[in-house]
Protein backbone atom coordinates (compact mmCIF):
# COMPACT_ATOMS: atom_id res chain seq x y z
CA UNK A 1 -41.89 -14.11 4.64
CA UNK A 2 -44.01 -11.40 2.76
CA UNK A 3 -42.61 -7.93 1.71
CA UNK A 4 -43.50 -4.27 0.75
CA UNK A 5 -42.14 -1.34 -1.09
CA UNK A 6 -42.77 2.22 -0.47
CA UNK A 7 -40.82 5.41 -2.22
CA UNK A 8 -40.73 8.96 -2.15
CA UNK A 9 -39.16 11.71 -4.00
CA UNK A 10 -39.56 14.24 -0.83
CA UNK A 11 -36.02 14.61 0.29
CA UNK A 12 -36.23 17.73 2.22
CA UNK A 13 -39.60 17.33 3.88
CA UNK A 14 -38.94 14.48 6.37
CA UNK A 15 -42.07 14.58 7.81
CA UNK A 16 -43.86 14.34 4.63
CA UNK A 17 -41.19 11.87 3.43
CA UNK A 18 -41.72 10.02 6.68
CA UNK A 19 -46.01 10.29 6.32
CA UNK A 20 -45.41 9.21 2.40
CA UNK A 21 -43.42 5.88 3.18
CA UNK A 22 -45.15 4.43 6.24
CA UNK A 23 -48.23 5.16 4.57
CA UNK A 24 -47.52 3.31 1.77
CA UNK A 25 -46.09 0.37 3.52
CA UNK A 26 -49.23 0.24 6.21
CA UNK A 27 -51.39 -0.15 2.71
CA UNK A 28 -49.87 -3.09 1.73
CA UNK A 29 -48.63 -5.11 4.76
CA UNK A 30 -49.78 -6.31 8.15
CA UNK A 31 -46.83 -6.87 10.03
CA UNK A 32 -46.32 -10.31 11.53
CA UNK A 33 -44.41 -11.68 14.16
CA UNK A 34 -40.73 -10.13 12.93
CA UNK A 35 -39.87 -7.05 11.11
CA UNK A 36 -37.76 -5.06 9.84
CA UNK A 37 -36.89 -1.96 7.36
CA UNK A 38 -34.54 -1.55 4.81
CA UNK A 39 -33.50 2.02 3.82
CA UNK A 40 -31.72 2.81 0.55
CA UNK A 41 -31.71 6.68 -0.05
CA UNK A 42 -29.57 9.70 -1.69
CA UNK A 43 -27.05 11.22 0.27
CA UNK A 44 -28.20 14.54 0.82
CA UNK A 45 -31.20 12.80 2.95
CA UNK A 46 -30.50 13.32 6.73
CA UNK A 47 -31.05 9.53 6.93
CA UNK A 48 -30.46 9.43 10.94
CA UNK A 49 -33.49 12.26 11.67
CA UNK A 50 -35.29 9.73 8.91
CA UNK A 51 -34.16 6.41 10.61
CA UNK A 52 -35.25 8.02 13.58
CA UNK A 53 -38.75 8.71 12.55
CA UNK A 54 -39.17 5.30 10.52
CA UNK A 55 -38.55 3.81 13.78
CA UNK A 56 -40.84 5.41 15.62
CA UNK A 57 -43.56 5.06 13.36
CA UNK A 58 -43.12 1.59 12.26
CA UNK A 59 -42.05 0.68 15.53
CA UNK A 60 -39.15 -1.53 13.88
CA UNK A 61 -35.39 -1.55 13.39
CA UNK A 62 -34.08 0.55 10.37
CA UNK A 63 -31.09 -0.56 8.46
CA UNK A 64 -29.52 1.09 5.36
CA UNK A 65 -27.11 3.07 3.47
CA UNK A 66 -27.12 6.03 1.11
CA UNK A 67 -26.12 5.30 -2.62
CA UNK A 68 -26.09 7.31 -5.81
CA UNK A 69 -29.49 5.81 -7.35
CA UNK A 70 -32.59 3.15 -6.54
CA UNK A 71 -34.21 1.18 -8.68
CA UNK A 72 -37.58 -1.03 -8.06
CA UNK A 73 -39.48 -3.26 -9.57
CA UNK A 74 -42.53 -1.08 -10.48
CA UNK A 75 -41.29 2.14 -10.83
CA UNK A 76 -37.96 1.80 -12.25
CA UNK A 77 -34.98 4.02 -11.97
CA UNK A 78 -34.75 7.33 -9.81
CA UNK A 79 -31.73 8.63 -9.14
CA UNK A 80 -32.93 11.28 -6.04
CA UNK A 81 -35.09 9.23 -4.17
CA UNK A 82 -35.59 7.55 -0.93
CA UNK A 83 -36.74 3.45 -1.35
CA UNK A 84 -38.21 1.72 1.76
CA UNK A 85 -38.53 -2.04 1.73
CA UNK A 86 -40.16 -4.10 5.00
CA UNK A 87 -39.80 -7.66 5.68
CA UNK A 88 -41.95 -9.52 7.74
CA UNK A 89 -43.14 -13.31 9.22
CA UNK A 90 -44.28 -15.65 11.51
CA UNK A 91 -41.72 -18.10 10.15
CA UNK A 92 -38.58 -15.58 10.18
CA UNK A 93 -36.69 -13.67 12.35
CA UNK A 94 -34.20 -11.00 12.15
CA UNK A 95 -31.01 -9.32 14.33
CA UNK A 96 -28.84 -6.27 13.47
CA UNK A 97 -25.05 -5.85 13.93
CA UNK A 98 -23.90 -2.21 14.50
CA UNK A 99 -20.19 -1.86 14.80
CA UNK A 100 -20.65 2.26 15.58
CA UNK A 101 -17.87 4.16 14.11
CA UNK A 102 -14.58 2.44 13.70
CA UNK A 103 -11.08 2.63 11.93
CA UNK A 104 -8.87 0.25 10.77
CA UNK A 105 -7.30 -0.19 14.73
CA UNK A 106 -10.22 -1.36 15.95
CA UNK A 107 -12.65 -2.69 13.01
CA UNK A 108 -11.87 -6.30 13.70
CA UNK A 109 -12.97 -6.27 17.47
CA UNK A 110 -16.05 -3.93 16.74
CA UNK A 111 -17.44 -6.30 13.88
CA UNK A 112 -16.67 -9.13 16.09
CA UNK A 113 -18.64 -7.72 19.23
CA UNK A 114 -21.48 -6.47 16.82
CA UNK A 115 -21.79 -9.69 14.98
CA UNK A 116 -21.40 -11.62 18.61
CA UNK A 117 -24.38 -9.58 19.84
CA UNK A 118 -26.74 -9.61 16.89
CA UNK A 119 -25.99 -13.31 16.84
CA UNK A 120 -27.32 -13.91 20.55
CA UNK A 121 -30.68 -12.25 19.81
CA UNK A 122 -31.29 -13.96 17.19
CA UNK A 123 -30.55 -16.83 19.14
CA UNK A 124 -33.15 -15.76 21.64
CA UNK A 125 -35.73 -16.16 19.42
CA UNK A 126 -35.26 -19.11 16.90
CA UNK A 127 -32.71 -22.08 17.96
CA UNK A 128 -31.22 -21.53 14.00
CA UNK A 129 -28.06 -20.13 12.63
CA UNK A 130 -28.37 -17.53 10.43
CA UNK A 131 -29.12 -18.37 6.82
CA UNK A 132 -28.28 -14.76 5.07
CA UNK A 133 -26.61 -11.69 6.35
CA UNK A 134 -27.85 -8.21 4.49
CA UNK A 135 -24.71 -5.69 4.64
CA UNK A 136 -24.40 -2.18 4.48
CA UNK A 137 -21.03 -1.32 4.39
CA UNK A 138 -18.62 1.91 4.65
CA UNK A 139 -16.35 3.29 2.77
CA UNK A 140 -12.78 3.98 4.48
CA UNK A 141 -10.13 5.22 2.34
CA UNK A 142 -7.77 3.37 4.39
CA UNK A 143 -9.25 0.36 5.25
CA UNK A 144 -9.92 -1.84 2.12
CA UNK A 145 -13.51 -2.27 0.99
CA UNK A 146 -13.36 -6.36 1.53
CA UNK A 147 -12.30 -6.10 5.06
CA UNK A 148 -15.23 -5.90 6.91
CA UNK A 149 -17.24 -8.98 5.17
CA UNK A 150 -14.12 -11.13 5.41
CA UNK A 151 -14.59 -10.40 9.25
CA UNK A 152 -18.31 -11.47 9.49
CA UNK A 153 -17.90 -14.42 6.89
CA UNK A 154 -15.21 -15.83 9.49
CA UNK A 155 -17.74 -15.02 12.64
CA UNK A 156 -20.50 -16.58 10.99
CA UNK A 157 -18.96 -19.75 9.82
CA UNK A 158 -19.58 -18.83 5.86
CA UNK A 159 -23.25 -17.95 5.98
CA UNK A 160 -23.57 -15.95 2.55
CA UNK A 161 -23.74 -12.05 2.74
CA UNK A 162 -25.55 -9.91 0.44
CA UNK A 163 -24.91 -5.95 0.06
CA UNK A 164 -22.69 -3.17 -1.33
CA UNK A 165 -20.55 0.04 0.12
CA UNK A 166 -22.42 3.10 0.73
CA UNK A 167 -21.82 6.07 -1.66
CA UNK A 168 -22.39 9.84 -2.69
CA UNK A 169 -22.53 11.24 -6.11
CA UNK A 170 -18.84 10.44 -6.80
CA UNK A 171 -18.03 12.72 -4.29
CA UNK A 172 -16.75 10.49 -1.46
CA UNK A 173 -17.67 12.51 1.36
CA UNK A 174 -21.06 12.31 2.45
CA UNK A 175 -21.81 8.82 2.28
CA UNK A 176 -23.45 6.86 5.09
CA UNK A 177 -24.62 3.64 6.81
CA UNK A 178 -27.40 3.95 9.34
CA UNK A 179 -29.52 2.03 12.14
CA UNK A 180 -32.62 3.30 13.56
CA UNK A 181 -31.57 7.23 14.54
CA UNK A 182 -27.83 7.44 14.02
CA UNK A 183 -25.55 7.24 11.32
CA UNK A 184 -21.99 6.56 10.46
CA UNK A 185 -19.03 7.60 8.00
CA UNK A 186 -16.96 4.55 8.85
CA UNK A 187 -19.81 2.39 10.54
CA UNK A 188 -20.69 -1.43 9.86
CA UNK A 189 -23.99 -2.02 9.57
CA UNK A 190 -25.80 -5.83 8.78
CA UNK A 191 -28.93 -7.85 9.48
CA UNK A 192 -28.94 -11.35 10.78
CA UNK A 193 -31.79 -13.25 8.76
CA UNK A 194 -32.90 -17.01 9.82
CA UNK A 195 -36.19 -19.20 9.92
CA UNK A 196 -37.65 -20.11 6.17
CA UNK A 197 -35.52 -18.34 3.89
CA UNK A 198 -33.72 -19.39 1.07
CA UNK A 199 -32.00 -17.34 -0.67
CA UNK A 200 -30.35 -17.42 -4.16
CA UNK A 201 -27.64 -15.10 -5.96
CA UNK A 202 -26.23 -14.13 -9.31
CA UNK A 203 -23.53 -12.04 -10.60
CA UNK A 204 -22.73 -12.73 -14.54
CA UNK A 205 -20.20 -10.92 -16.15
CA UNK A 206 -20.02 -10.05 -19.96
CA UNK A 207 -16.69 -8.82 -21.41
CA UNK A 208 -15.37 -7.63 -24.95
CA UNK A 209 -11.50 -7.47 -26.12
CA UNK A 210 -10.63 -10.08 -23.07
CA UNK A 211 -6.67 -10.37 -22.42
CA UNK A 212 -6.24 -13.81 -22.50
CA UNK A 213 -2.87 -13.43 -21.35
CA UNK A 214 -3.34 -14.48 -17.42
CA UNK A 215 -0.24 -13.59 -15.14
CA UNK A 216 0.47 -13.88 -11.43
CA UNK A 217 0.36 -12.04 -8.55
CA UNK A 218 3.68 -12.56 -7.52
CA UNK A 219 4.36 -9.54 -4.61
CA UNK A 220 1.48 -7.44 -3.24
CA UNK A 221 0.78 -6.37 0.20
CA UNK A 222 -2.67 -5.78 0.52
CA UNK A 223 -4.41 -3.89 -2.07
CA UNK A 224 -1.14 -2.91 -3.19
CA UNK A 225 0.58 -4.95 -6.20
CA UNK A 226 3.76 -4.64 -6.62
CA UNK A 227 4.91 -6.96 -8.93
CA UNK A 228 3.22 -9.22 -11.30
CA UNK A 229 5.11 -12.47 -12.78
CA UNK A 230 8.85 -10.77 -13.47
CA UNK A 231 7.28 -7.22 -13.98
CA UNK A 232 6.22 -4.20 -11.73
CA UNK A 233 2.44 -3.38 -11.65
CA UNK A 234 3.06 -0.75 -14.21
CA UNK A 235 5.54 -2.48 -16.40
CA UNK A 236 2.96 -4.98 -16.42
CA UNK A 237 0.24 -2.83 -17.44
CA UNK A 238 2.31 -0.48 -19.94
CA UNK A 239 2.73 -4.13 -22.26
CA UNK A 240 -1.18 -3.85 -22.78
CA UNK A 241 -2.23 0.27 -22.85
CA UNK A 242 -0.62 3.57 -22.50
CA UNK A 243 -0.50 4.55 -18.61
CA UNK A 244 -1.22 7.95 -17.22
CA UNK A 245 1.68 10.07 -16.06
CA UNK A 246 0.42 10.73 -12.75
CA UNK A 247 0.38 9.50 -9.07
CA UNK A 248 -3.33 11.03 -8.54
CA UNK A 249 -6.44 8.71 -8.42
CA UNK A 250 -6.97 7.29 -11.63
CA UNK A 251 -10.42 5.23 -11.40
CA UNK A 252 -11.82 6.95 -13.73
CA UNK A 253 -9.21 6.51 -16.44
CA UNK A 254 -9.70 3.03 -16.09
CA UNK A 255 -13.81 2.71 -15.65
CA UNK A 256 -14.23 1.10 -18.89
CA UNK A 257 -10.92 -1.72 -17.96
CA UNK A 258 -12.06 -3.94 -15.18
CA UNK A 259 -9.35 -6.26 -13.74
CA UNK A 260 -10.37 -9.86 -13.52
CA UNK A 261 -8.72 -11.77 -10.61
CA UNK A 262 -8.76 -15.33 -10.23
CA UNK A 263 -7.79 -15.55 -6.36
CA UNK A 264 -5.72 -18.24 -4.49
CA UNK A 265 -8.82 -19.76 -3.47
CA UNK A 266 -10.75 -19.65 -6.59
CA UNK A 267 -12.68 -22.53 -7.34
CA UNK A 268 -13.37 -23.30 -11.67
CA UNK A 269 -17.15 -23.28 -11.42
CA UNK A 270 -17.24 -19.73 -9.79
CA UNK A 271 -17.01 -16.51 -11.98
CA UNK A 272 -13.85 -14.22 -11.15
CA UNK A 273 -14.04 -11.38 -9.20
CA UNK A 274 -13.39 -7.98 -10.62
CA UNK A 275 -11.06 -5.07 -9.32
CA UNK A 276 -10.68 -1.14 -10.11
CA UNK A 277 -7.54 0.18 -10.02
CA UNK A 278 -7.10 3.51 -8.34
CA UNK A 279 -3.69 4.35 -8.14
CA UNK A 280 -0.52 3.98 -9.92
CA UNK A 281 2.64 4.92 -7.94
CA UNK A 282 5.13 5.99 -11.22
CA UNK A 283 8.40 5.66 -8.73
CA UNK A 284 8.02 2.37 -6.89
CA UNK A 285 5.81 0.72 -10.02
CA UNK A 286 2.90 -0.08 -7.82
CA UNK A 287 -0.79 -0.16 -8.47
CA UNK A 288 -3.51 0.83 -5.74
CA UNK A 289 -7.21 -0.98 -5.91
CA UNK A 290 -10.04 -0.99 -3.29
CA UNK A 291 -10.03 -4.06 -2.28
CA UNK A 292 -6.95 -6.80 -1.41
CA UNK A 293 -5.00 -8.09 -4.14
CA UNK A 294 -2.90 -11.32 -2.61
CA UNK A 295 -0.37 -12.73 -3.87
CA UNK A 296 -0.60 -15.68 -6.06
CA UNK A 297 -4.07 -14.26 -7.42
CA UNK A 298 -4.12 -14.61 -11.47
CA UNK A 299 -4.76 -11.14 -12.85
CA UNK A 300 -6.36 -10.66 -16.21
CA UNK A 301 -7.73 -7.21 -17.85
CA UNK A 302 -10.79 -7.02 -19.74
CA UNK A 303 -11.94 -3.76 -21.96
CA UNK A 304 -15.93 -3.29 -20.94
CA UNK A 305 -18.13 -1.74 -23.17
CA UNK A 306 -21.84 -0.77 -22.65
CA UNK A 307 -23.49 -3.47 -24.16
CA UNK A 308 -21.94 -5.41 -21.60
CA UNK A 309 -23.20 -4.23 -18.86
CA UNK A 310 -26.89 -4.65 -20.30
CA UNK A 311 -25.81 -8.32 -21.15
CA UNK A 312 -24.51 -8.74 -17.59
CA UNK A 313 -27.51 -6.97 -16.20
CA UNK A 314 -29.79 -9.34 -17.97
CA UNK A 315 -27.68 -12.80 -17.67
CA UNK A 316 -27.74 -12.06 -13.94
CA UNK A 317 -31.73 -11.92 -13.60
CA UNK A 318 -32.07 -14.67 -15.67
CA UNK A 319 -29.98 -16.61 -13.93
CA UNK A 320 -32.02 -15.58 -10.35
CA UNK A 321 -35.25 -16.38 -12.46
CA UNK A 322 -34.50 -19.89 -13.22
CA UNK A 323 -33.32 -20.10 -9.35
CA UNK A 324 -36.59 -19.20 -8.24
CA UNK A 325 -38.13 -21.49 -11.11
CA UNK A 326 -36.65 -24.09 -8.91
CA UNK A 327 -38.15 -23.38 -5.56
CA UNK A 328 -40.91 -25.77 -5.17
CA UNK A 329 -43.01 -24.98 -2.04
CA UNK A 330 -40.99 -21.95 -1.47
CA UNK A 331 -42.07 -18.34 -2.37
CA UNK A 332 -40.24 -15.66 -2.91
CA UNK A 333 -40.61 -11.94 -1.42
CA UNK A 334 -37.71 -9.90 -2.70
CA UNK A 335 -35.15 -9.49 -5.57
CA UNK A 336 -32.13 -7.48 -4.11
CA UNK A 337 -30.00 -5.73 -6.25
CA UNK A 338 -26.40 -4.32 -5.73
CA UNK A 339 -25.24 -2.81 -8.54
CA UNK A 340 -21.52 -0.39 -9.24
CA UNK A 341 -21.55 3.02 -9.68
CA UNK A 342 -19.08 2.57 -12.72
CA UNK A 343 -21.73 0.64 -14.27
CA UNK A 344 -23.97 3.88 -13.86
CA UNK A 345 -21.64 6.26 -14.66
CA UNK A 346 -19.99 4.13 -17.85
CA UNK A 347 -24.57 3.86 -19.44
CA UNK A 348 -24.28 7.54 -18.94
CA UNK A 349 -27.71 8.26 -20.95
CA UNK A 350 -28.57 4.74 -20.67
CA UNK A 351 -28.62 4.80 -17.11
CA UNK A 352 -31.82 3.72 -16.54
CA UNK A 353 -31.53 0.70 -18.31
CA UNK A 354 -30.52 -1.55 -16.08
CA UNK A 355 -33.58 -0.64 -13.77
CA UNK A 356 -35.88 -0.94 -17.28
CA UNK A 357 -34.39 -4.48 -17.56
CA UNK A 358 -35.28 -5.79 -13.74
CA UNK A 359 -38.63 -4.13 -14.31
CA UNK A 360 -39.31 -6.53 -17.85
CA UNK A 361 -37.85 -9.52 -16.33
CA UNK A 362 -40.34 -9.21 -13.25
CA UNK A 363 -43.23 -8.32 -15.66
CA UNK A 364 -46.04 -11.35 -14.98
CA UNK A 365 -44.59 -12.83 -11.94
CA UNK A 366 -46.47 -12.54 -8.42
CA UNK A 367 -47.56 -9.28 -7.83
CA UNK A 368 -46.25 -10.02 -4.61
CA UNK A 369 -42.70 -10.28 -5.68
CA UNK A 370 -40.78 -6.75 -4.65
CA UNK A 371 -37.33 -5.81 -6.01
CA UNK A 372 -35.47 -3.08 -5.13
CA UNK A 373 -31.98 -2.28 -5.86
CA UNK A 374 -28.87 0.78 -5.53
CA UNK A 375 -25.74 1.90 -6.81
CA UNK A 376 -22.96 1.49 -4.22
CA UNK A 377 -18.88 1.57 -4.28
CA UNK A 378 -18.42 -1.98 -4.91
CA UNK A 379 -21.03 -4.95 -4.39
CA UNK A 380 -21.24 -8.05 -1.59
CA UNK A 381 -21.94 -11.48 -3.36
CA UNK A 382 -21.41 -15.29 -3.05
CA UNK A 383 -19.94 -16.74 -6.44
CA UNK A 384 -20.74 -20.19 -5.30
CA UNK A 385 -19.69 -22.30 -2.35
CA UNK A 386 -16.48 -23.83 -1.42
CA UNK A 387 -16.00 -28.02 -1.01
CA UNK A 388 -17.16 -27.55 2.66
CA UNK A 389 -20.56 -25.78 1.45
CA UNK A 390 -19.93 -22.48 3.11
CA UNK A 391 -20.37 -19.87 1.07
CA UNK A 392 -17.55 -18.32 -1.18
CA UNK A 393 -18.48 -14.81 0.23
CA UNK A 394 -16.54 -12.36 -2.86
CA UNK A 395 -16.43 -7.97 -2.77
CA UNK A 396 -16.82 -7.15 -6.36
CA UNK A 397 -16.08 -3.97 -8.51
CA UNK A 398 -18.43 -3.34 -11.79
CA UNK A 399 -20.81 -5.77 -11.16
CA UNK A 400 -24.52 -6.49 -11.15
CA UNK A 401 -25.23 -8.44 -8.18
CA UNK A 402 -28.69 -10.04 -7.82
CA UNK A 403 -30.13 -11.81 -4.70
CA UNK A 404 -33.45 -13.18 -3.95
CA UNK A 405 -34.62 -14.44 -1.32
C-alpha cells in the first residue's frame, strides 16, 4: 500500500480548496488498483459540497469527519485546516459502511446493514476478512459514544477499529461525518480495509497524583453510575475533591481528572481505559460520562497535568516506532493519529506540541511514511487482544491514540 498527503488552509474557496488538494495528491501518487480518501477538516468546511467534489475529481470514495485541529507529519499543527490523505494498492482493497442518519431506535440495525453491505463488496473483490476498520464516528447526546464500535466489533468478529468522534470547536453543534457528497449529524461512517496490511496501535497513558484507592462499580445503568462500592457516585467522589453544586455539564470542571476504569473484561497486560465525567445529578447522587460505565468495572481517578500529556504523546509513538522496527518485509504507509480535545484544550499554549512531537519522532524515516492526525470527542483504539486473539476494541477519553499501518 503507498500513501499521500495533501492540505489546504482555503476553507471558503472550495473550488480552490478542491484544485489545491487533488493537485497535491496527483503530484505524489499514481493510483493503483484500490483507492480511497480520507478527509479530516474544521467544521465550518461544507465538507458534503467538498466530499462531493473530491469525488468527482479523484474519482474515489471520500470518508471523514470534521474535528477541532489536524496535525501531519511535515507540516505540523493547524488548527483551521482541511488534511487529505489517499491510500492506494494492487495488494489492498477497501469498502465503506454508511449507516445514514440514525438515533438510538434504530442505530443497531443501520450499523448492522451498513457493515453487512460494505462487508460483501469487499468480499467481491478479495476472498479476505477485513484486517482493520477506519471509523468516523458521531456524536449523539443520547446515544453513548462506545455504542456504535461495540456494534461493528460484534459484526466483524473483533477485527480492530481505529478512529475518534467527530467534533466542533467545543461547541457541539456543527460537527459531522461524511461519505462522498453527503453528510451526517448522527451518521456512522467506516472503511473496510483487507489484503497486505498490518497494522499496529498504541495508546500510553502518563498520570501524576494517581488514587490508588480502586473501588467498584457496584450499580450503574449505562453511562450512568449510581453507586460505587457502599457509596453514591458523588459520595464517592466528595471523599477525594470538593464537587460542584450544580446539575449542569461539568466536563470541564473535571478536564484535568480523568477516570481510569478497569472494566469487567479487562485483561492485566492492557492499559485502562479512561472516562470524563459530565454530569453530576446532586438529588439522586449519580454521575453522567460519555461512554458506558458497567457494573463491576474498577474505577480509579487520576489528577493529569500537562507534562503528561507530552509524556503520553511521546510513549505512544515510541511505542508504534519500535512496532514498525519489527516489521520485516513489511512497509509502512501511514501513522494515524486520534487524539482528545481535552488534551488540546488542557496544552492551551502548548497546543501544538503534540503535533511538534509526531513531526521529531518521524524525522529520518522513509520519506514515504505519511502521518496525519485530529482532535475528536473521544478516540477508537485496541489495548491489546483478548485470549481468543480478537481484538480488545476500547472508546477512550484523554488519550493519544496512535495507529500505523
Amino acid at each position: 500500500m503507498k500513501s499521500a498527503v495533501a492540505i489546504t488552509g482555503e476553507l471558503d474557496d472550495l473550488e480552490k480548496a478542491t484544485e489545491e488538494l487533488c493537485s497535491g495528491i496527483r503530484k505524489k501518487l499514481q493510483f493503483e488498483r484500490s483507492a480511497v480518501g480520507i478527509l479530516c477538516c474544521d467544521a465550518d468546511v461544507a465538507v458534503d459540497e467538498l466530499g462531493r467534489r473530491l469525488h468527482e475529481r479523484l474519482g474515489i470514495e471520500i470518508v471523514g469527519l470534521t474535528t477541532m485541529a489536524i496535525m501531519e507529519r511535515y507540516t505540523g499543527y493547524n488548527n483551521m485546516g482541511i488534511i487529505l490523505t489517499v491510500l492506494t494498492g494492487d495488494d489492498v482493497a477497501f469498502s465503506v459502511g454508511d449507516t445514514g442518519e440514525i438515533n438510538k431506535d434504530n442505530y443497531v440495525q443501520r450499523i448492522r446493514e451498513a457493515y453487512a453491505d460494505a462487508s460483501s463488496r469487499l468480499a467481491e473483490n478479495v476472498a479476505e476478512d477485513p484486517k482493520l476498520i477506519l471509523m468516523f464516528s458521531p456524536y449523539i447526546p443520547d446515544l453513548t459514544s462506545d455504542r456504535g464500535m461495540m456494534e461493528v466489533h460484534a459484526m466483524s468478529g473483533g477485527v480492530p477499529i481505529f478512529g475518534g468522534i467527530a467534533t466542533d470547536h467545543y461547541d457541539l453543534q456543527y460537527q459531522k461525518t461524511f461519505h462522498n457528497g453527503v453528510s451526517y449529524d448522527g451518521g456512522y461512517v467506516f472503511l473496510l480495509i483487507s489484503g497486505n496490511i498490518r497494522p499496529i496501535f498504541a495508546i500510553c497513558h502518563s498520570f501524576d497524583g494517581k488514587v490508588e484507592r480502586k473501588s467498584k462499580i457496584t450499580k450503574s445503568s449505562d453511562n450512568q453510575i449510581e453507586r460505587v462500592d457502599d457509596l453514591t457516585f458523588t459520595e464517592y467522589l466528595a471523599t477525594m475533591m470538593p464537587c460542584p453544586k450544580t446539575d449542569e455539564v461539568v466536563a470541564l470542571y473535571f478536564q484535568s481528572t480523568p477516570f481510569l476504569v478497569e472494566l469487567p473484561d479487562y485483561d492485566p497486560s492492557e492499559p485502562p481505559v479512561v472516562r470524563a465525567l459530565c454530569s453530576l445529578d446532586q438529588e439522586t447522587g449519580k454521575g453522567g460520562f460519555i461512554a458506558q460505565m458497567p457494573e463491576g468495572s474498577t474505577l480509579s481517578v487520576a489528577m493529569l497535568q500537562r507534562n503528561n500529556l507530552l509524556e503520553s504523546c511521546t510513549a505512544s509513538l515510541d511505542q508504534i516506532l519500535a512496532g514498525m522496527a519489527k516489521a520485516g518485509d513489511y512497509t509502512y504507509t501511514m501513522v494515524f493519529v486520534s487524539s482528545c480535545n481535552a488534551r488540546h484544550l488542557l496544552l492551551a499554549d502548548l497546543k501544538a506540541r503534540e503535533s511538534e512531537i509526531l513531526v521529531e519522532k518521524l524525522t529520518g524515516l522513509n520519506p514515504e511514511l505519511n502521518a496525519m492526525g485530529f482532535y475528536g470527542f473521544g478516540e477508537l483504539c485496541p489495548t491489546g487482544k483478548d485470549a481468543a486473539n480478537k481484538a480488545l476494541n476500547r472508546y477512550h477519553n484523554m488519550s493519544f491514540t496512535v495507529c500505523a499501518f
